[in-house]
C-alpha atoms as a PDB file:
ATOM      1  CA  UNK A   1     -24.814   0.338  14.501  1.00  0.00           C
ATOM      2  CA  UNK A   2     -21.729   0.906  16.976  1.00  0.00           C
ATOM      3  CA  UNK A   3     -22.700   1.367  20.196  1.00  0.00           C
ATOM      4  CA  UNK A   4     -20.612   2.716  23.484  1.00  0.00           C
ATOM      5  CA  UNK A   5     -22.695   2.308  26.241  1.00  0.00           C
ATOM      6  CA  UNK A   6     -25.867   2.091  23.901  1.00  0.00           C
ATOM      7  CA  UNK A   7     -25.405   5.501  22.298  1.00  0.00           C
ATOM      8  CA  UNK A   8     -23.770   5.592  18.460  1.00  0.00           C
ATOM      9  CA  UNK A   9     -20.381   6.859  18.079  1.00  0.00           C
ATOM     10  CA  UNK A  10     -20.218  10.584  18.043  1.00  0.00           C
ATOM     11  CA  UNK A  11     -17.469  13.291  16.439  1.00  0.00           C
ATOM     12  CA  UNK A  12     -16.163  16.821  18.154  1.00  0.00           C
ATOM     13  CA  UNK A  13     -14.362  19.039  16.326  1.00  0.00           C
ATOM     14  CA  UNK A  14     -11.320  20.463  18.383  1.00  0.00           C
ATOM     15  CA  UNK A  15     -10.473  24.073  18.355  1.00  0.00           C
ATOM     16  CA  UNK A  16      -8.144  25.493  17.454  1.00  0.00           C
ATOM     17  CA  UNK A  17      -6.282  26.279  21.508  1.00  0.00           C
ATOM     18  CA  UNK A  18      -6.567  22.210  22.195  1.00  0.00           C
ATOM     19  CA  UNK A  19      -5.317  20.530  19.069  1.00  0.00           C
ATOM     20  CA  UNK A  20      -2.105  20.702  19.912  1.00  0.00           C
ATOM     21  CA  UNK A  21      -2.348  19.052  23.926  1.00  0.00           C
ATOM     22  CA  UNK A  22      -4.873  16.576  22.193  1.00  0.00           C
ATOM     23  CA  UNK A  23      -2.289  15.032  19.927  1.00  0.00           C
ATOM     24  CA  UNK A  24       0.611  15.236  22.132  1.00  0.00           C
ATOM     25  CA  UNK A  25      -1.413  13.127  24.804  1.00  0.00           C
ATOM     26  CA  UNK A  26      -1.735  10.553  22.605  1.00  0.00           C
ATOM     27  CA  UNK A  27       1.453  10.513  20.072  1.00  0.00           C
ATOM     28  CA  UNK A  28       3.723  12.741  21.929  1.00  0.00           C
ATOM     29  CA  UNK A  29       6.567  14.549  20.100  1.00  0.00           C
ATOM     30  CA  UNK A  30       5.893  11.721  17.095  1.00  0.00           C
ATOM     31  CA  UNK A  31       2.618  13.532  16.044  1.00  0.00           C
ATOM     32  CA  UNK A  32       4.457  16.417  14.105  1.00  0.00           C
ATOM     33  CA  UNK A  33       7.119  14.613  13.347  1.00  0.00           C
ATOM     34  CA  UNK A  34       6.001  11.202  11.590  1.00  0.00           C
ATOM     35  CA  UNK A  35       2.002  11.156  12.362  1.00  0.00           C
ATOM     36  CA  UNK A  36       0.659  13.983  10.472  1.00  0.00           C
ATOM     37  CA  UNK A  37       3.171  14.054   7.887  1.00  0.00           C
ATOM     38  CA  UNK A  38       2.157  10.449   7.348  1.00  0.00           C
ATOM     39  CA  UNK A  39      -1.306  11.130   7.036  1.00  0.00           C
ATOM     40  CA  UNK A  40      -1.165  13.990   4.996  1.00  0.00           C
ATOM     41  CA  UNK A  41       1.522  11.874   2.235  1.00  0.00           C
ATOM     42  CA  UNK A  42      -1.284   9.264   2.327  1.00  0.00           C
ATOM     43  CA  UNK A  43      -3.839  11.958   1.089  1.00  0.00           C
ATOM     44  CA  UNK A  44      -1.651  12.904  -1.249  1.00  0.00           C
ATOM     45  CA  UNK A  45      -1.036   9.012  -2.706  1.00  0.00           C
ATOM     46  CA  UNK A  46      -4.728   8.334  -2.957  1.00  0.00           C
ATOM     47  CA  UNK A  47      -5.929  11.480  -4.834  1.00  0.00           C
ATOM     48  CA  UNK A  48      -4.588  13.135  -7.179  1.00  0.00           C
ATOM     49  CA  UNK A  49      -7.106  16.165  -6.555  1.00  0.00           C
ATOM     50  CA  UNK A  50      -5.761  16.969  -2.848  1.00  0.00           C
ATOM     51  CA  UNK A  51      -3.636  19.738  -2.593  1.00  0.00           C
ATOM     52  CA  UNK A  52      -2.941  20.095   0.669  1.00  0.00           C
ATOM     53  CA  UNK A  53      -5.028  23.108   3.455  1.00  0.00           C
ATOM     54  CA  UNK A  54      -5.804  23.318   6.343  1.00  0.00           C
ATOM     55  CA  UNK A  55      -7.581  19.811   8.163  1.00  0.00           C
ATOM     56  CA  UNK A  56      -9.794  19.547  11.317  1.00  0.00           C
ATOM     57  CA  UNK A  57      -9.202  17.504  13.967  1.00  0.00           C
ATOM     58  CA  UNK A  58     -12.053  15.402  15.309  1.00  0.00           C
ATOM     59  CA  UNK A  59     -12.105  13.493  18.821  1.00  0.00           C
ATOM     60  CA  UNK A  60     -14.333  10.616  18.635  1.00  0.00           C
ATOM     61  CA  UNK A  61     -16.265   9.689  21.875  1.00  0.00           C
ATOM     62  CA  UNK A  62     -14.751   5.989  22.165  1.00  0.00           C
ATOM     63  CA  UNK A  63     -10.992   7.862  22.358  1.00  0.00           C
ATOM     64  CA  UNK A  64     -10.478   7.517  18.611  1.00  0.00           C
ATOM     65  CA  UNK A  65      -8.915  10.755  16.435  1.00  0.00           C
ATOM     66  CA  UNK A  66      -8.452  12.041  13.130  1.00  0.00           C
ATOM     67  CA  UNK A  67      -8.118  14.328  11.397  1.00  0.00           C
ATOM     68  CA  UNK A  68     -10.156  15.706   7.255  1.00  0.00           C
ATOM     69  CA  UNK A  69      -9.480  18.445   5.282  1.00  0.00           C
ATOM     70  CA  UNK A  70     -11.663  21.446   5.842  1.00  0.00           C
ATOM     71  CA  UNK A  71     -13.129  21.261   2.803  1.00  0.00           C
ATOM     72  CA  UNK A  72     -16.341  21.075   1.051  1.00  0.00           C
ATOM     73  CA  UNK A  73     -14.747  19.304  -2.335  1.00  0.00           C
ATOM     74  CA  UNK A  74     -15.132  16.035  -3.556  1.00  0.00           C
ATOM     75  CA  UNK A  75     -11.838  13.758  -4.198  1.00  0.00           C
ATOM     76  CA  UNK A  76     -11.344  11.264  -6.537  1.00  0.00           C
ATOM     77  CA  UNK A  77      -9.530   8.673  -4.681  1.00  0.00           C
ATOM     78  CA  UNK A  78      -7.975   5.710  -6.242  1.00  0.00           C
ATOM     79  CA  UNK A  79      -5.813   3.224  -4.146  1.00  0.00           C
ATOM     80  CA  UNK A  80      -3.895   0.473  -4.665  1.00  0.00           C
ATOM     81  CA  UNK A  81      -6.417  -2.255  -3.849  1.00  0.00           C
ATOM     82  CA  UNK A  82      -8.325  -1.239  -7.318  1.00  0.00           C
ATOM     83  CA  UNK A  83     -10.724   1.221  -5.287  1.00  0.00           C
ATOM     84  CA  UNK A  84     -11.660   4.224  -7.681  1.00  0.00           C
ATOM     85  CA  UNK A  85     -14.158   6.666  -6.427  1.00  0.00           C
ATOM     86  CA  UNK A  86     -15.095   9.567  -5.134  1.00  0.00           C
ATOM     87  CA  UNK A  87     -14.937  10.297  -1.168  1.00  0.00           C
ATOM     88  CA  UNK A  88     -15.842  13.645   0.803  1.00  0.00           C
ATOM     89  CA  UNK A  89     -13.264  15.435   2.492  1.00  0.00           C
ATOM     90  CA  UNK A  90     -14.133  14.328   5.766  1.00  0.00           C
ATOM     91  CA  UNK A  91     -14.343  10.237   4.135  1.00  0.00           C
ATOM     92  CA  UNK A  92     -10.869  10.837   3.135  1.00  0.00           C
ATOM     93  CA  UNK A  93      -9.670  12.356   5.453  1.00  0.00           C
ATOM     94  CA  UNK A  94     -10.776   8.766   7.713  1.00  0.00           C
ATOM     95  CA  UNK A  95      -9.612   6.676   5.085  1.00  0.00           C
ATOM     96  CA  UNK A  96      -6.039   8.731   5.284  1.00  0.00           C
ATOM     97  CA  UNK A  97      -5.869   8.071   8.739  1.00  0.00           C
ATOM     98  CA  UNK A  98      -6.798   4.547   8.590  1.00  0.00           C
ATOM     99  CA  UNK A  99      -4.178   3.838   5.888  1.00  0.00           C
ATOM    100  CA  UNK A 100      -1.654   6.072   7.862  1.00  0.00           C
ATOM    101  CA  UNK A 101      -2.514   4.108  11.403  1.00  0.00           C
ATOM    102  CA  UNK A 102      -2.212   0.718   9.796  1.00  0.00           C
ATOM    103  CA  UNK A 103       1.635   1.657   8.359  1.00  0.00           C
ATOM    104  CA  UNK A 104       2.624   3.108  11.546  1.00  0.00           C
ATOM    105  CA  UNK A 105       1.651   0.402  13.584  1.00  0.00           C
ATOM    106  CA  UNK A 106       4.154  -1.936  11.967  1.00  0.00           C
ATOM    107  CA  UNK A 107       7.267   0.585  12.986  1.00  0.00           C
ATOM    108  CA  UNK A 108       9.607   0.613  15.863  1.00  0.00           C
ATOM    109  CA  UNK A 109       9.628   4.039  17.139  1.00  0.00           C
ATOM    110  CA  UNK A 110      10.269   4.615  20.522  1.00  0.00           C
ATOM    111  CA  UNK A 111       9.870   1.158  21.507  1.00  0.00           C
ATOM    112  CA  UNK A 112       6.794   0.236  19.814  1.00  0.00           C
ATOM    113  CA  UNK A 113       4.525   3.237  21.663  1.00  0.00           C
ATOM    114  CA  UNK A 114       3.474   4.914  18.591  1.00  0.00           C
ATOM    115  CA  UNK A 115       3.075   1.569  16.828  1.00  0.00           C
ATOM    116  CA  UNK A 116       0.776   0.265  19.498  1.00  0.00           C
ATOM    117  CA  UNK A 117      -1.142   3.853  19.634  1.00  0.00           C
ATOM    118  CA  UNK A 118      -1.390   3.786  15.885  1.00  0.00           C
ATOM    119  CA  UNK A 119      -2.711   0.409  15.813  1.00  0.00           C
ATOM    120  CA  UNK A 120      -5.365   1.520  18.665  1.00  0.00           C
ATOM    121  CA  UNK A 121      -6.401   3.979  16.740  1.00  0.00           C
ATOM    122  CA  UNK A 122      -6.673   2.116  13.672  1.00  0.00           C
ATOM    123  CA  UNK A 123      -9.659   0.148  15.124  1.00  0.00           C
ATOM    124  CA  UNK A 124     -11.530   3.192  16.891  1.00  0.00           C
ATOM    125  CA  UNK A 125     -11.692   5.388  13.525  1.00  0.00           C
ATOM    126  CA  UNK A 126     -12.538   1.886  11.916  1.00  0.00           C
ATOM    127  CA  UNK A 127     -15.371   1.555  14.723  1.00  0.00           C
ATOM    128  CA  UNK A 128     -16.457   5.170  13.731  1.00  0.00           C
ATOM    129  CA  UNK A 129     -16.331   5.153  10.245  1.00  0.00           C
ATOM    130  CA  UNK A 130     -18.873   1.624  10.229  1.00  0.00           C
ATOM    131  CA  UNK A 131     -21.989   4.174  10.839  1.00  0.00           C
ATOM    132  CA  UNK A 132     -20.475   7.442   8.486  1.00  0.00           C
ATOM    133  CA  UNK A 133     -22.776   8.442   5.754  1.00  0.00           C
ATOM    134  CA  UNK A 134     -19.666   6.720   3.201  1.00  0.00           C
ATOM    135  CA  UNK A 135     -19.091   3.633   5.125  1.00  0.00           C
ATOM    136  CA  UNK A 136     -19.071   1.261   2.067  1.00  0.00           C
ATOM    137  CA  UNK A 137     -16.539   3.660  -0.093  1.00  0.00           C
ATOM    138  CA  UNK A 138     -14.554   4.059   3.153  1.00  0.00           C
ATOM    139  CA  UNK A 139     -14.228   0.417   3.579  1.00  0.00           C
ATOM    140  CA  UNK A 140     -13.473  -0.736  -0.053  1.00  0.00           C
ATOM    141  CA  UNK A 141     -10.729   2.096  -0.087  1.00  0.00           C
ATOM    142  CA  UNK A 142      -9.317  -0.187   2.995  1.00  0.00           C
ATOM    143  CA  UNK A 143      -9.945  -3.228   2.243  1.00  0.00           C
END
């Protein structure tokens, strides 16, 4: 179990009225312009049964964020590591993220800040998705 000061990783939905100051804090300007659409293109890659909607965007109480489709559908998800299965909305929405993180952290934009952000965030959703109900799909669809 992943503990911050002995308590297990917890999830808040934003609304609606804070999303947008949420994101900008931690991406700035680069959140609609290469984070999201990032994330969203990875959905996209690994199942062929997204279509796009509206997502929700979850804070996560060590500082971590993303972001799952609001839906209550089940995606096939297959990924280039030979992972084929099916993940809740919310599970890919995590493993979207995760993918999304990891390839931003290896770019040069604006001096390395979003790459270093990304790559924060990378391990904080990881943290968070160890104790999710689809931990083991989540983390063969990474590995």
């Amino acid at each position: 179990m992943n503990t911050i000061d002995s308590e297990t990783l917890t999830r808040r939905t934003l609304a609606d009225a804070e999303r947008a100051d949420f994101v900008h804090q931690l991406f700035g300007l680069h959140f609609p312009m290469v984070v999201e659409p990032t994330i969203f293109g990875m959905a996209q890659r690994l199942s062929p049964d997204y279509r796009g909607g509206y997502w929700q965007f979850y804070s996560l109480t060590n500082g971590g964020f993303y972001m799952a489709p609001d839906s209550d559908a089940t995606f096939n998800v297959v990924c280039e590591n030979g992972f084929e299965g099916q993940l809740s909305a919310d599970a890919l929405g995590i493993v979207a993220c995760l993918y999304a993180y990891s390839h931003l952290s290896f770019m040069r934009i604006e001096g390395g800040h979003v790459a270093k952000v990304c790559g924060g965030q990378y391990h904080l959703v990881r943290d968070y998705a160890m104790d999710h109900a689809e931990a083991r799909a989540i983390l063969r669809a990474i590995d």
